[in-house]
PDB file of N, CA and C in Angstrom:
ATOM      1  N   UNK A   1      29.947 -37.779 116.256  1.00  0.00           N
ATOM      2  CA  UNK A   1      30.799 -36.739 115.717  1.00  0.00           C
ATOM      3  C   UNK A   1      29.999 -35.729 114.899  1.00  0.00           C
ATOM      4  N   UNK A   2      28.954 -36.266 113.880  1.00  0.00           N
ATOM      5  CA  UNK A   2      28.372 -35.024 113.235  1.00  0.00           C
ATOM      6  C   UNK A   2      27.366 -34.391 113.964  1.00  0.00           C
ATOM      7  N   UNK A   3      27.157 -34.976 115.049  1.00  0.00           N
ATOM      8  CA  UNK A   3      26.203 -34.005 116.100  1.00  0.00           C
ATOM      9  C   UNK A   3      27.190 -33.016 116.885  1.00  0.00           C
ATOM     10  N   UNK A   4      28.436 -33.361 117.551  1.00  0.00           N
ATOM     11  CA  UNK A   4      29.233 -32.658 117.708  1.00  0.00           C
ATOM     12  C   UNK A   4      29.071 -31.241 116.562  1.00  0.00           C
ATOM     13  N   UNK A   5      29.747 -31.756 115.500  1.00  0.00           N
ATOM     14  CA  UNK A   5      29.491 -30.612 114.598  1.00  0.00           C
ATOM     15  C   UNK A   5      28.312 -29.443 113.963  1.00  0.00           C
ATOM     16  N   UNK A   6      27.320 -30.426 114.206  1.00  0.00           N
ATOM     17  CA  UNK A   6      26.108 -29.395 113.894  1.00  0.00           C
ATOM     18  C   UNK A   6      25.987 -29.060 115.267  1.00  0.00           C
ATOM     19  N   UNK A   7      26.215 -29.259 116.578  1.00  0.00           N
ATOM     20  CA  UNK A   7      26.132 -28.001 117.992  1.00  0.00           C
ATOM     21  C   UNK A   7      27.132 -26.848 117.111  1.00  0.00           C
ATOM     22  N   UNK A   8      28.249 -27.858 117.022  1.00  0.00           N
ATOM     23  CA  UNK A   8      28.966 -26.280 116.801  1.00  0.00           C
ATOM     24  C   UNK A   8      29.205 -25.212 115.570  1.00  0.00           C
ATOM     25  N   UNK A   9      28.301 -25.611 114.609  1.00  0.00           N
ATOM     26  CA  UNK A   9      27.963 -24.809 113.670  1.00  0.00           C
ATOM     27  C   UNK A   9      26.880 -24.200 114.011  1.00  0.00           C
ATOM     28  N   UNK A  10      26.067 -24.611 114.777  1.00  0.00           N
ATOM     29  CA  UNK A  10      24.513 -23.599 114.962  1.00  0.00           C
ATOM     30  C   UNK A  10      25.137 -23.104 116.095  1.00  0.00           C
ATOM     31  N   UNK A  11      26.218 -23.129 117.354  1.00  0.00           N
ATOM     32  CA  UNK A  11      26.704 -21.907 117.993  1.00  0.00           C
ATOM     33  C   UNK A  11      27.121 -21.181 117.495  1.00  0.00           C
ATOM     34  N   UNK A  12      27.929 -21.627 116.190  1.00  0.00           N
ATOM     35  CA  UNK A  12      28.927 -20.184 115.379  1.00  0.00           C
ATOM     36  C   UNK A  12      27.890 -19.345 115.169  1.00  0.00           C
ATOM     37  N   UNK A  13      26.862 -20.426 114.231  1.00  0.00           N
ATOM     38  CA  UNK A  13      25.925 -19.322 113.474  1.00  0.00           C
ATOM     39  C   UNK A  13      25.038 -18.093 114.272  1.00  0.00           C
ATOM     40  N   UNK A  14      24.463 -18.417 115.989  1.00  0.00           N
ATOM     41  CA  UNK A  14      24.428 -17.903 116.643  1.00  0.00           C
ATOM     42  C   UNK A  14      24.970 -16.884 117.347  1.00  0.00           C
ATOM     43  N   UNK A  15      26.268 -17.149 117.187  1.00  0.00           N
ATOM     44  CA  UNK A  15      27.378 -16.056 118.216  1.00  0.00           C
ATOM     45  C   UNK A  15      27.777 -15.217 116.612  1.00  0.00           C
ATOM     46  N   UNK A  16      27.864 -15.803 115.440  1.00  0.00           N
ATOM     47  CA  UNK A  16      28.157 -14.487 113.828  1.00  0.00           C
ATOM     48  C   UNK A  16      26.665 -13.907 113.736  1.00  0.00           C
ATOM     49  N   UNK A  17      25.373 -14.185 114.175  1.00  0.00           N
ATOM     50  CA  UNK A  17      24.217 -13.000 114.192  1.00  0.00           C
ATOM     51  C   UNK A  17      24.467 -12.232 115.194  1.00  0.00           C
ATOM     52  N   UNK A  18      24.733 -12.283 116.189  1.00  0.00           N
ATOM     53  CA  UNK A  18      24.380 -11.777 117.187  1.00  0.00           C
ATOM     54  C   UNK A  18      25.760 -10.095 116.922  1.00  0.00           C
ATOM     55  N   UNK A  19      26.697 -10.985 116.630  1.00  0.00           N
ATOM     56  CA  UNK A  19      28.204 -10.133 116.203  1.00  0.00           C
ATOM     57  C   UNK A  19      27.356  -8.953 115.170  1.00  0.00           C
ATOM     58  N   UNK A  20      26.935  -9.544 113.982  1.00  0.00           N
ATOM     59  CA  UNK A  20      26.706  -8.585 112.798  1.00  0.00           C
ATOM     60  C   UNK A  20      25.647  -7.964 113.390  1.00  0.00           C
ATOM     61  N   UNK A  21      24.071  -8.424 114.210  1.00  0.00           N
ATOM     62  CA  UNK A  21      23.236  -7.661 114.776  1.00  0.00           C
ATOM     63  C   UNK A  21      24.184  -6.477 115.501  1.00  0.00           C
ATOM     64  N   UNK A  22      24.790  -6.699 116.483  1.00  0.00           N
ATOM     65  CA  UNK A  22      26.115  -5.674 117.298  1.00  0.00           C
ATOM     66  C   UNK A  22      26.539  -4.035 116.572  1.00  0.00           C
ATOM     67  N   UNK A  23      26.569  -4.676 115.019  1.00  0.00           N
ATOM     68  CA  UNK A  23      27.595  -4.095 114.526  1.00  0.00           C
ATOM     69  C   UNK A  23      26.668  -3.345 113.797  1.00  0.00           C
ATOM     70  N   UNK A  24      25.798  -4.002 113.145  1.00  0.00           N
ATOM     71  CA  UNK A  24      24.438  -3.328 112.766  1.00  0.00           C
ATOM     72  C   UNK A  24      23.775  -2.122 113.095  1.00  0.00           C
ATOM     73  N   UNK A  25      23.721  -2.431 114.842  1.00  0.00           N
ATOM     74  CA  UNK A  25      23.692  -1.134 115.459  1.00  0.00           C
ATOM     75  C   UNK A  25      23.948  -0.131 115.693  1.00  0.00           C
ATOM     76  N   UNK A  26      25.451  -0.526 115.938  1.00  0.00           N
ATOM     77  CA  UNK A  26      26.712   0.597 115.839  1.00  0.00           C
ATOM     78  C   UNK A  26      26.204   1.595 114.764  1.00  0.00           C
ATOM     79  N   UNK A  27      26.236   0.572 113.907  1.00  0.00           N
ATOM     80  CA  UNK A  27      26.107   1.613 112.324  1.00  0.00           C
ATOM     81  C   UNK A  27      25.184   2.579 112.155  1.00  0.00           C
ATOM     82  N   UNK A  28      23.840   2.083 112.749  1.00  0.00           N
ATOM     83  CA  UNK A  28      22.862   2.559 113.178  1.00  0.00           C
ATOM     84  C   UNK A  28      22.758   3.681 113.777  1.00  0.00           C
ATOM     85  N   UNK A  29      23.789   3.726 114.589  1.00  0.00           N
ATOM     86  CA  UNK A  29      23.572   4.783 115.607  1.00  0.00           C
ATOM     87  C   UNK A  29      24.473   5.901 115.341  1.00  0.00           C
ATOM     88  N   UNK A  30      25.485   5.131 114.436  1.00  0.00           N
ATOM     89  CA  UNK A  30      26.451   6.079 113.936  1.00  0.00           C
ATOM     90  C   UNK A  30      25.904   6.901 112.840  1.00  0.00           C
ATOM     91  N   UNK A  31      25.127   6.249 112.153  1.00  0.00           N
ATOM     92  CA  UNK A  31      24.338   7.234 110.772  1.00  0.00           C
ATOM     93  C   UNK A  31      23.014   8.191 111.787  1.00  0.00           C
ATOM     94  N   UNK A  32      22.334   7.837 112.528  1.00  0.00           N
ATOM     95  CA  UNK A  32      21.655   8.225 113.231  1.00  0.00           C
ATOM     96  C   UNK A  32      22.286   9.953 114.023  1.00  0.00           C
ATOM     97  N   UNK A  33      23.241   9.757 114.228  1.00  0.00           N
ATOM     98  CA  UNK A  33      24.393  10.869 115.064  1.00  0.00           C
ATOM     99  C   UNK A  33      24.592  11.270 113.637  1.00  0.00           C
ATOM    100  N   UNK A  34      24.808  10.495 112.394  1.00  0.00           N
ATOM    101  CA  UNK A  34      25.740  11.757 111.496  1.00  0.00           C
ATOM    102  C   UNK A  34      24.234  13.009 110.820  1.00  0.00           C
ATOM    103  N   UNK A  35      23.277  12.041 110.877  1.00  0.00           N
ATOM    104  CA  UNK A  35      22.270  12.602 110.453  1.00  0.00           C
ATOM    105  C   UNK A  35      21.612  13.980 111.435  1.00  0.00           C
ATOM    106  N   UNK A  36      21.635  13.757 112.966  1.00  0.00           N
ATOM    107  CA  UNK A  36      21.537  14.902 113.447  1.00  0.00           C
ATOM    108  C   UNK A  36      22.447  16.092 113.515  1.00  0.00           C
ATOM    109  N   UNK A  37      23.783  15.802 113.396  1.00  0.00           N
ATOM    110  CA  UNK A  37      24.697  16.543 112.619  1.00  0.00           C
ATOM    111  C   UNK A  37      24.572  17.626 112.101  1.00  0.00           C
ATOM    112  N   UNK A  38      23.702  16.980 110.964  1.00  0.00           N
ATOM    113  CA  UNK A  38      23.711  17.435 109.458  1.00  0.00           C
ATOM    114  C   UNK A  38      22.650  18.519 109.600  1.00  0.00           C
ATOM    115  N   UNK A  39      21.657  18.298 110.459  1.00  0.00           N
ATOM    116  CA  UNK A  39      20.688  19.059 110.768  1.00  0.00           C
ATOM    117  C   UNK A  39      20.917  20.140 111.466  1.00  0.00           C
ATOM    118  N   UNK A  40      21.767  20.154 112.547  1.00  0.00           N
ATOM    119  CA  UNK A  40      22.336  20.855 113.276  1.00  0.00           C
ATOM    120  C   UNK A  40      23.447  22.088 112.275  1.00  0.00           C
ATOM    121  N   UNK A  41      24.184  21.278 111.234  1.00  0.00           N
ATOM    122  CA  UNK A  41      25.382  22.532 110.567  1.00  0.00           C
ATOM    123  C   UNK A  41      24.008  22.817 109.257  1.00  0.00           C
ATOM    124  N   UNK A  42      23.245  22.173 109.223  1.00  0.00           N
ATOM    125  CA  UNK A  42      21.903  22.772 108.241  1.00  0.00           C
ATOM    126  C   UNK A  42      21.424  23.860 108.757  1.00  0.00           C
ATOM    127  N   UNK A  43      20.546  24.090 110.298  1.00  0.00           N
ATOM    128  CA  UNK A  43      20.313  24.878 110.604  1.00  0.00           C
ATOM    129  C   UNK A  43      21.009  26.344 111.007  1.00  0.00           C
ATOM    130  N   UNK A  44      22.429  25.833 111.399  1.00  0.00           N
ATOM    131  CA  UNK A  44      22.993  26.525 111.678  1.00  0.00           C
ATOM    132  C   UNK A  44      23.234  27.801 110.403  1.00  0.00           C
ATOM    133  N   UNK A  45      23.692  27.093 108.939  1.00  0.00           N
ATOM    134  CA  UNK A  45      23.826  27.973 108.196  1.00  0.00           C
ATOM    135  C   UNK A  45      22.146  28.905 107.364  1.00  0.00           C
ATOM    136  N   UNK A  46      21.314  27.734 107.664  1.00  0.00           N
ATOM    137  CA  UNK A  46      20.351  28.496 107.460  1.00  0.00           C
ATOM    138  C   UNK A  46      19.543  30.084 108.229  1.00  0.00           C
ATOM    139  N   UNK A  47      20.731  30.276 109.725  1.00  0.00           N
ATOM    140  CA  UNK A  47      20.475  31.250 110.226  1.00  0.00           C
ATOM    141  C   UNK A  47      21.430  31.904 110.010  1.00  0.00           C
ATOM    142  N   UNK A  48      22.418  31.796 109.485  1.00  0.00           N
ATOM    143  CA  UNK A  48      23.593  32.652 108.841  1.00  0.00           C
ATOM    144  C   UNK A  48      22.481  33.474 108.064  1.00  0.00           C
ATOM    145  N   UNK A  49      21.821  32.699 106.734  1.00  0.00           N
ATOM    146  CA  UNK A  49      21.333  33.360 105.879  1.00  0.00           C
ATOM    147  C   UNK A  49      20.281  33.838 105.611  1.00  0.00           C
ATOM    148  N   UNK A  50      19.860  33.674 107.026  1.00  0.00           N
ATOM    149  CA  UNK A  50      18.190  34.869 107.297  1.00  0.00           C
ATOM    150  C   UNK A  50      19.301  35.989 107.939  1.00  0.00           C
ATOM    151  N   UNK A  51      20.058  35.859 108.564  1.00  0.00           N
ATOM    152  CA  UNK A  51      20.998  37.078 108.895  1.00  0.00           C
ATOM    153  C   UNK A  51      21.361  37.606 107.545  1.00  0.00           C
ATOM    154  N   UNK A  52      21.902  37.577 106.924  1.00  0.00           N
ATOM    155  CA  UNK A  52      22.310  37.771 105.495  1.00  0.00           C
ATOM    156  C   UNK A  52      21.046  38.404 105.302  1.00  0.00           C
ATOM    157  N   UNK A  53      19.770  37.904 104.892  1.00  0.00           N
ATOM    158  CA  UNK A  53      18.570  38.495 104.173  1.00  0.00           C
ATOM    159  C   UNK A  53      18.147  39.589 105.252  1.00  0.00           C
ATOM    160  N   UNK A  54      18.456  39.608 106.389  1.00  0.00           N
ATOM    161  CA  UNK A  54      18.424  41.231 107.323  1.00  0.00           C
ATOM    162  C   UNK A  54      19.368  42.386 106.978  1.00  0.00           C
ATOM    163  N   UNK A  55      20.680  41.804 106.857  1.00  0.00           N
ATOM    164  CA  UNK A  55      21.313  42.567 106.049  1.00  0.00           C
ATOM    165  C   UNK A  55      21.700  43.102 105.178  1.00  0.00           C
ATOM    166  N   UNK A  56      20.717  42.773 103.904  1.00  0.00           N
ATOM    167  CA  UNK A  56      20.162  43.074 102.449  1.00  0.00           C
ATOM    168  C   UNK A  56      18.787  43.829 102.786  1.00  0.00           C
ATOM    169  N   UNK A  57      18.140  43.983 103.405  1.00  0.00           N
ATOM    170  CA  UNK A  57      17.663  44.722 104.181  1.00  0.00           C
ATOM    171  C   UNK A  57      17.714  45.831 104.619  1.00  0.00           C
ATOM    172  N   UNK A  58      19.009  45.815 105.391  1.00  0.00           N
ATOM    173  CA  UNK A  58      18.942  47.361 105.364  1.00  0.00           C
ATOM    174  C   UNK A  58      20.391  48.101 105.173  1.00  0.00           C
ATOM    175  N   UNK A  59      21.184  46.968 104.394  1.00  0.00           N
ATOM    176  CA  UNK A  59      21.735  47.946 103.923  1.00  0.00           C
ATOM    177  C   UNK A  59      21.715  47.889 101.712  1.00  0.00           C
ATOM    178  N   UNK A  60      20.726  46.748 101.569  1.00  0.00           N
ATOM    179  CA  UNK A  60      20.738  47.058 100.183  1.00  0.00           C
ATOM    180  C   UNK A  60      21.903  46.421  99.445  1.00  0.00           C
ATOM    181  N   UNK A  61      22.815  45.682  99.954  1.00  0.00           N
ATOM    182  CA  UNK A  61      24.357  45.425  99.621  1.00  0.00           C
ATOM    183  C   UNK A  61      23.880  44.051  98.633  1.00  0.00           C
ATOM    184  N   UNK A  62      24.665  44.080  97.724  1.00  0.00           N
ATOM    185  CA  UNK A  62      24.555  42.620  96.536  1.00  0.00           C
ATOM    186  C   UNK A  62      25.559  41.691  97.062  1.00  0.00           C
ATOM    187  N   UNK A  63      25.900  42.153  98.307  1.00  0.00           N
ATOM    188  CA  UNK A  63      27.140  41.257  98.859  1.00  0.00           C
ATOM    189  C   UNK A  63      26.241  40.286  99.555  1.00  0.00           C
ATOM    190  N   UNK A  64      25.559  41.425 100.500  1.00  0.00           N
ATOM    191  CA  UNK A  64      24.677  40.861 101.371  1.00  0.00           C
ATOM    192  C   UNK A  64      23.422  39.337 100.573  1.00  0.00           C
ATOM    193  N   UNK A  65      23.192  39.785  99.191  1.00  0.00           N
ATOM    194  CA  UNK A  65      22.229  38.509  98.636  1.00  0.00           C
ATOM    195  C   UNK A  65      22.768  37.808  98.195  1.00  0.00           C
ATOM    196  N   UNK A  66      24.454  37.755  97.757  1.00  0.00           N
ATOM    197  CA  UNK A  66      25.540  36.712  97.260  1.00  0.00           C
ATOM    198  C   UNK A  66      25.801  35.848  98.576  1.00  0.00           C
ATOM    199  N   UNK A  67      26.135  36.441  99.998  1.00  0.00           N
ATOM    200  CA  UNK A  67      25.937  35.911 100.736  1.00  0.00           C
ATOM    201  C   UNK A  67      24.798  35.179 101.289  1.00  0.00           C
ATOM    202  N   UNK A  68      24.261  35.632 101.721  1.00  0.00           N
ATOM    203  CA  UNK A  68      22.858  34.830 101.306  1.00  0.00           C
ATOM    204  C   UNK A  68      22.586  33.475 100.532  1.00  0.00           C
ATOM    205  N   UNK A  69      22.712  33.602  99.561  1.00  0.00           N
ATOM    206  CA  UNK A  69      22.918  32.705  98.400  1.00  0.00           C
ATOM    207  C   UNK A  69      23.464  31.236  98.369  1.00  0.00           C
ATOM    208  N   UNK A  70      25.094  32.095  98.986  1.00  0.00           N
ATOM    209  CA  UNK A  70      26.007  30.835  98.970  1.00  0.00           C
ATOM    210  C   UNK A  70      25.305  30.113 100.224  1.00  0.00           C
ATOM    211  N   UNK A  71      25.165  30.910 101.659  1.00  0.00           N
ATOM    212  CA  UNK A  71      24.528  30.069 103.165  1.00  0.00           C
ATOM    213  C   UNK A  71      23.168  28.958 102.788  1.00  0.00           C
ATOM    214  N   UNK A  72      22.753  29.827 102.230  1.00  0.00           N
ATOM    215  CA  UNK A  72      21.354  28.777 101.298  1.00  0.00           C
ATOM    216  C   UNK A  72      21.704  27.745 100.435  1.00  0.00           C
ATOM    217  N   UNK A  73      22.907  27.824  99.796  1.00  0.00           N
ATOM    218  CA  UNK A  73      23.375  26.183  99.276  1.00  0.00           C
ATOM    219  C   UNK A  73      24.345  25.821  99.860  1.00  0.00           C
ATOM    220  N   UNK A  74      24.709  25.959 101.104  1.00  0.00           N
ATOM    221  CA  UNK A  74      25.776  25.054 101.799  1.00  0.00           C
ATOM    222  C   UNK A  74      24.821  24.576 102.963  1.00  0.00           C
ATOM    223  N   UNK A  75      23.379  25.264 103.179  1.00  0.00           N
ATOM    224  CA  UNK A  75      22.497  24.437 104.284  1.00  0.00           C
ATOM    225  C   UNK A  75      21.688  23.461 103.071  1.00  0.00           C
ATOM    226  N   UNK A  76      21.635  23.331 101.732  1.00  0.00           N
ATOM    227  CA  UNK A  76      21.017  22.620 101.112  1.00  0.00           C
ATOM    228  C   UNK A  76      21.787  21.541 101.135  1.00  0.00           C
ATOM    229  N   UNK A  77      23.333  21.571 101.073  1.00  0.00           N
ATOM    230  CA  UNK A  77      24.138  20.529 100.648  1.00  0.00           C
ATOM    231  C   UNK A  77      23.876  19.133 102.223  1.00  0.00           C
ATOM    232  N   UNK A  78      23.966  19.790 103.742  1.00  0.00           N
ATOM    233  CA  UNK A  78      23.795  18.449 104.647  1.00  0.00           C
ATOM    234  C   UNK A  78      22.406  18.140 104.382  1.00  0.00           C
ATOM    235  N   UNK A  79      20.974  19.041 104.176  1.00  0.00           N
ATOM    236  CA  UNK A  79      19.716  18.444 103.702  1.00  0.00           C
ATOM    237  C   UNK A  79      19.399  17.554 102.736  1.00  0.00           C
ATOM    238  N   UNK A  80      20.161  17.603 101.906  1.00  0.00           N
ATOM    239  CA  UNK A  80      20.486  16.853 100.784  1.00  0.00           C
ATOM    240  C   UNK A  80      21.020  15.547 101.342  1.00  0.00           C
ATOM    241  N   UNK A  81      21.812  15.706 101.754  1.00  0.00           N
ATOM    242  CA  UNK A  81      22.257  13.541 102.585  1.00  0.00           C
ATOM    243  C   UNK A  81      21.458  13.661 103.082  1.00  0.00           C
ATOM    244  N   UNK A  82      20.619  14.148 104.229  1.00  0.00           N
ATOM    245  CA  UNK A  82      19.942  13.609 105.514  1.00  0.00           C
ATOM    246  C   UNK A  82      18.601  12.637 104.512  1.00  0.00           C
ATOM    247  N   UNK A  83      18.457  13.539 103.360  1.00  0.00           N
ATOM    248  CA  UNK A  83      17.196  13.242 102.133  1.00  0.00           C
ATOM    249  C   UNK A  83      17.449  11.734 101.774  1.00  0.00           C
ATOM    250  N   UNK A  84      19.014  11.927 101.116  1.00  0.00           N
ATOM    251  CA  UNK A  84      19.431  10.551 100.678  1.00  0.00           C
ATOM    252  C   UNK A  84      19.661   9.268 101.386  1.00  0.00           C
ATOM    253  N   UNK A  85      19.877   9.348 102.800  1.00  0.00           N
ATOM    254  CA  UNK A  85      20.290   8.885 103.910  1.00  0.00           C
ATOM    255  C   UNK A  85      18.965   7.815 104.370  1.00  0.00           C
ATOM    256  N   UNK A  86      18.204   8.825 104.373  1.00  0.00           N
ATOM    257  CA  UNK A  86      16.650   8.660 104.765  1.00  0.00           C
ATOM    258  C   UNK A  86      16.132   7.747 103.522  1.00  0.00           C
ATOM    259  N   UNK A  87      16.490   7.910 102.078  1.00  0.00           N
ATOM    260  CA  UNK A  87      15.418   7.062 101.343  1.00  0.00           C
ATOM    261  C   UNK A  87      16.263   6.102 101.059  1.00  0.00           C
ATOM    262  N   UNK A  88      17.479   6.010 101.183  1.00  0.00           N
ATOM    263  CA  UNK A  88      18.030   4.848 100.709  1.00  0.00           C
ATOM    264  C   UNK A  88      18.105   3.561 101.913  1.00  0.00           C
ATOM    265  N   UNK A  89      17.661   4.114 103.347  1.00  0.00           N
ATOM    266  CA  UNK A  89      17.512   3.444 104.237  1.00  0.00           C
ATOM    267  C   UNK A  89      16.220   2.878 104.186  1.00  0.00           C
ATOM    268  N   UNK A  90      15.434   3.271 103.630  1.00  0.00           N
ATOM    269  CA  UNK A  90      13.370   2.758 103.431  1.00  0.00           C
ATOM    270  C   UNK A  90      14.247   2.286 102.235  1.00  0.00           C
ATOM    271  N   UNK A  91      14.577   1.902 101.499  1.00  0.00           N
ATOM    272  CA  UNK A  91      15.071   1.028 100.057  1.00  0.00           C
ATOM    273  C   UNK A  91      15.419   0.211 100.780  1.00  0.00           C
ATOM    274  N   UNK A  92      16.331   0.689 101.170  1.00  0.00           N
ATOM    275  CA  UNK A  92      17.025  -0.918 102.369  1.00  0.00           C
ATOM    276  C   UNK A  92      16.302  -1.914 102.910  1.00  0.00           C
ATOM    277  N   UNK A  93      15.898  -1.006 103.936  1.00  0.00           N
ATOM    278  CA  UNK A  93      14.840  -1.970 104.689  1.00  0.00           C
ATOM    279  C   UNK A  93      13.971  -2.603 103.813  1.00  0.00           C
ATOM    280  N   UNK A  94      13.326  -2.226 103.150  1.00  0.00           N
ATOM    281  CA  UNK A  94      12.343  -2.666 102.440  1.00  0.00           C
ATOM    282  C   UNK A  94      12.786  -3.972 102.042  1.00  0.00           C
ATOM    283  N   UNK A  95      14.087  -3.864 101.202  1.00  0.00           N
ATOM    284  CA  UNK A  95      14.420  -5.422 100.345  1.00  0.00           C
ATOM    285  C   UNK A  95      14.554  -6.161 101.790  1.00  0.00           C
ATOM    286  N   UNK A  96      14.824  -6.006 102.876  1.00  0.00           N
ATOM    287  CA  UNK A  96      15.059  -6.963 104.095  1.00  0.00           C
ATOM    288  C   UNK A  96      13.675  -7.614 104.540  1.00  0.00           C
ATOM    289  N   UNK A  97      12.655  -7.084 104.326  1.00  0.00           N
ATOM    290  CA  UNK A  97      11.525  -7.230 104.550  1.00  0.00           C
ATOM    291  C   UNK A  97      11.381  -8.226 103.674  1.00  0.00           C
ATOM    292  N   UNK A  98      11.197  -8.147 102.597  1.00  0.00           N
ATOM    293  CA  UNK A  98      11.307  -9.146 101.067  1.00  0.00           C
ATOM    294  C   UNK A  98       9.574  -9.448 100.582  1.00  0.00           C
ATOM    295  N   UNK A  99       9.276  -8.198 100.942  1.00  0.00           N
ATOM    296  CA  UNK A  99       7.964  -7.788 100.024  1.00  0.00           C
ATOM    297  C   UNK A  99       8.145  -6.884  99.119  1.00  0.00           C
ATOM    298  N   UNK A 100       9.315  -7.181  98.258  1.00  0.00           N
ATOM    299  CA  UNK A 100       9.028  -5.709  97.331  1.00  0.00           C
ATOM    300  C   UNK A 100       8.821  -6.301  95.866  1.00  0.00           C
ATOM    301  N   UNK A 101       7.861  -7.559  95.767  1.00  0.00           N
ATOM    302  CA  UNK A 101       7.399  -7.604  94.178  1.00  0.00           C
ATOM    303  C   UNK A 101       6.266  -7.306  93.959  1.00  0.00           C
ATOM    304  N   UNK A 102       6.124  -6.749  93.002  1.00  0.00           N
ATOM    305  CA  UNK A 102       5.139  -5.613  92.474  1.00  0.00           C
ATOM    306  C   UNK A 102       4.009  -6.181  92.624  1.00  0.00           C
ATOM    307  N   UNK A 103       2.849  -5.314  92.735  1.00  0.00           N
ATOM    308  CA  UNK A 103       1.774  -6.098  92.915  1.00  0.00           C
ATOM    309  C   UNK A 103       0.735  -5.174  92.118  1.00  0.00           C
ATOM    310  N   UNK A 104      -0.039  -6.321  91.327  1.00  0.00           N
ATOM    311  CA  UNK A 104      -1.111  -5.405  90.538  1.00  0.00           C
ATOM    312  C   UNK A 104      -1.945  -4.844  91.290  1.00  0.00           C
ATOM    313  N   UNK A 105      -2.665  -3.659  90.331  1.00  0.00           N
ATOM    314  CA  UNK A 105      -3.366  -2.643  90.971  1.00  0.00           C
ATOM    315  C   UNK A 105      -5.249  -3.431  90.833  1.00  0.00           C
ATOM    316  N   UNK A 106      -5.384  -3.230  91.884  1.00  0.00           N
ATOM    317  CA  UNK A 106      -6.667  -3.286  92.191  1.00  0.00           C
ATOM    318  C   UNK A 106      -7.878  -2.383  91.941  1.00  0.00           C
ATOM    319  N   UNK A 107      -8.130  -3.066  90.356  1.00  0.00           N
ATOM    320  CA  UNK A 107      -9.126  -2.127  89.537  1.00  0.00           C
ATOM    321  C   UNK A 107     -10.750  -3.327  89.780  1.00  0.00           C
ATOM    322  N   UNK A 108     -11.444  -2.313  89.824  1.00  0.00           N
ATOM    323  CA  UNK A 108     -12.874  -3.327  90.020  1.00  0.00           C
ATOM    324  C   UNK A 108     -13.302  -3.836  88.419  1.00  0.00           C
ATOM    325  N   UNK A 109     -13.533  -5.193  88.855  1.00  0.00           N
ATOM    326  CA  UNK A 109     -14.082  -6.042  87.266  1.00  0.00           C
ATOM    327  C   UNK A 109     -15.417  -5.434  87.082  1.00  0.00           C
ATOM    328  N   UNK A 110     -15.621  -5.882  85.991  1.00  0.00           N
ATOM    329  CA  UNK A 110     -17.162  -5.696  85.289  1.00  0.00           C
ATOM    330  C   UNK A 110     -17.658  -7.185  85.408  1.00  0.00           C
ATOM    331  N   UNK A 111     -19.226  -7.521  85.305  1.00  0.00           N
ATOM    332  CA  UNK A 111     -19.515  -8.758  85.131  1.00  0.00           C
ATOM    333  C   UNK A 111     -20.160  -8.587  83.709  1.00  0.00           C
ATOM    334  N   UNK A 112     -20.534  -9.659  83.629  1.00  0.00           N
ATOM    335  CA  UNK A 112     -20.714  -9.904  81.965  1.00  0.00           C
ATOM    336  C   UNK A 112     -21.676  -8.850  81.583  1.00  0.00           C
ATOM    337  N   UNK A 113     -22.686  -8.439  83.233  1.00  0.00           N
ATOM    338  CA  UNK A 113     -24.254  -7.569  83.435  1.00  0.00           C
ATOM    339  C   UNK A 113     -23.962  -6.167  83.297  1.00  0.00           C
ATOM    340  N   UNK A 114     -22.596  -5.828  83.178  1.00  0.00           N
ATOM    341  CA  UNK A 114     -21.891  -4.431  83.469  1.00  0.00           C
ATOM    342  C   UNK A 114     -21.667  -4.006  84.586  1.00  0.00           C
ATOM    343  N   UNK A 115     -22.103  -5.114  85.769  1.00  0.00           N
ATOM    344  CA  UNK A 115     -22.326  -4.169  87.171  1.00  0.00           C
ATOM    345  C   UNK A 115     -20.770  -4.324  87.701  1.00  0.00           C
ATOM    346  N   UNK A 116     -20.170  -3.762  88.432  1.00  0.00           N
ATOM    347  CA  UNK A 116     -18.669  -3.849  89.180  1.00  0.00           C
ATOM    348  C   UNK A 116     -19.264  -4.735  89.829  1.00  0.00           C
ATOM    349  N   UNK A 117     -17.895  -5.438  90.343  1.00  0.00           N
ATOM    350  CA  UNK A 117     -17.764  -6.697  91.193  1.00  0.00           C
ATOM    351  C   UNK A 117     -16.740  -6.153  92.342  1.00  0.00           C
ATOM    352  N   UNK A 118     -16.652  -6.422  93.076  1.00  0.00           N
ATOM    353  CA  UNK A 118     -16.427  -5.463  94.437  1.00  0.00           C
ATOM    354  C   UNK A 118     -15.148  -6.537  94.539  1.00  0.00           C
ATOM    355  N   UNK A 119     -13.774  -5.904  94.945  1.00  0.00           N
ATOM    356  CA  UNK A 119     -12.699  -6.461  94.730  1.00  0.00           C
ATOM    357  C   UNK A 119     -12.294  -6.976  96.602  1.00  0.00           C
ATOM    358  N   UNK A 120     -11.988  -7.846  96.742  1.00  0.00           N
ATOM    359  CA  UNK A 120     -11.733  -8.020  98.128  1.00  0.00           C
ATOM    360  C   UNK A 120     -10.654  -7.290  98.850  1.00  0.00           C
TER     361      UNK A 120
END
């Protein structure tokens, strides 16, 4: 009977990775798509507002550099997630990895002779 049970706890546990790996992906691919997105309505307004800076240009208008202005912080605002998106995913990963305790810095010793000792 408890062999019965440990098959069928190491199938669950098998068939619930494989589920969350699944889903993992999804997510993956879904932040992946929102992130090109972002790049896409980024660029987009960032050519609004080289248009804008042509049209301060030649016609001189303070409308034209207010406009401007605003296109330049509404393409900052999706650059801004894609930024956050991006480092909080290397944070992520990183703790999954489970190398992230600090590690001293590798300064060369002296010997008693003064000479450095060559650090491996």
């Amino acid at each position: 009977m408890r062999t019965i049970a440990r098959i069928v706890a190491e199938l669950l546990g098998v068939l619930l990775a494989g589920v969350v790996s699944f889903l993992a992906a999804i997510g993956f691919a879904f932040v992946v798509l929102f992130m090109w997105v972002c790049g896409i309505v980024s660029g987009l307004f960032l050519i609004a507002a080289l248009f804008s800076v042509m049209m301060l240009l030649f016609t001189h208008s303070p409308h034209a550099a207010r406009t401007m202005l605003g296109f330049l912080g509404y393409a900052a605002v999706p650059f801004l997630l894609i930024v956050m998106i991006s480092y909080y995913y290397g944070k992520w990963t990183d703790l999954l990895d489970g190398n992230h305790q600090p590690r001293a810095l590798n300064r060369p010793r002296r010997s008693s002779k003064g000479q450095f000792i060559p650090m491996p």
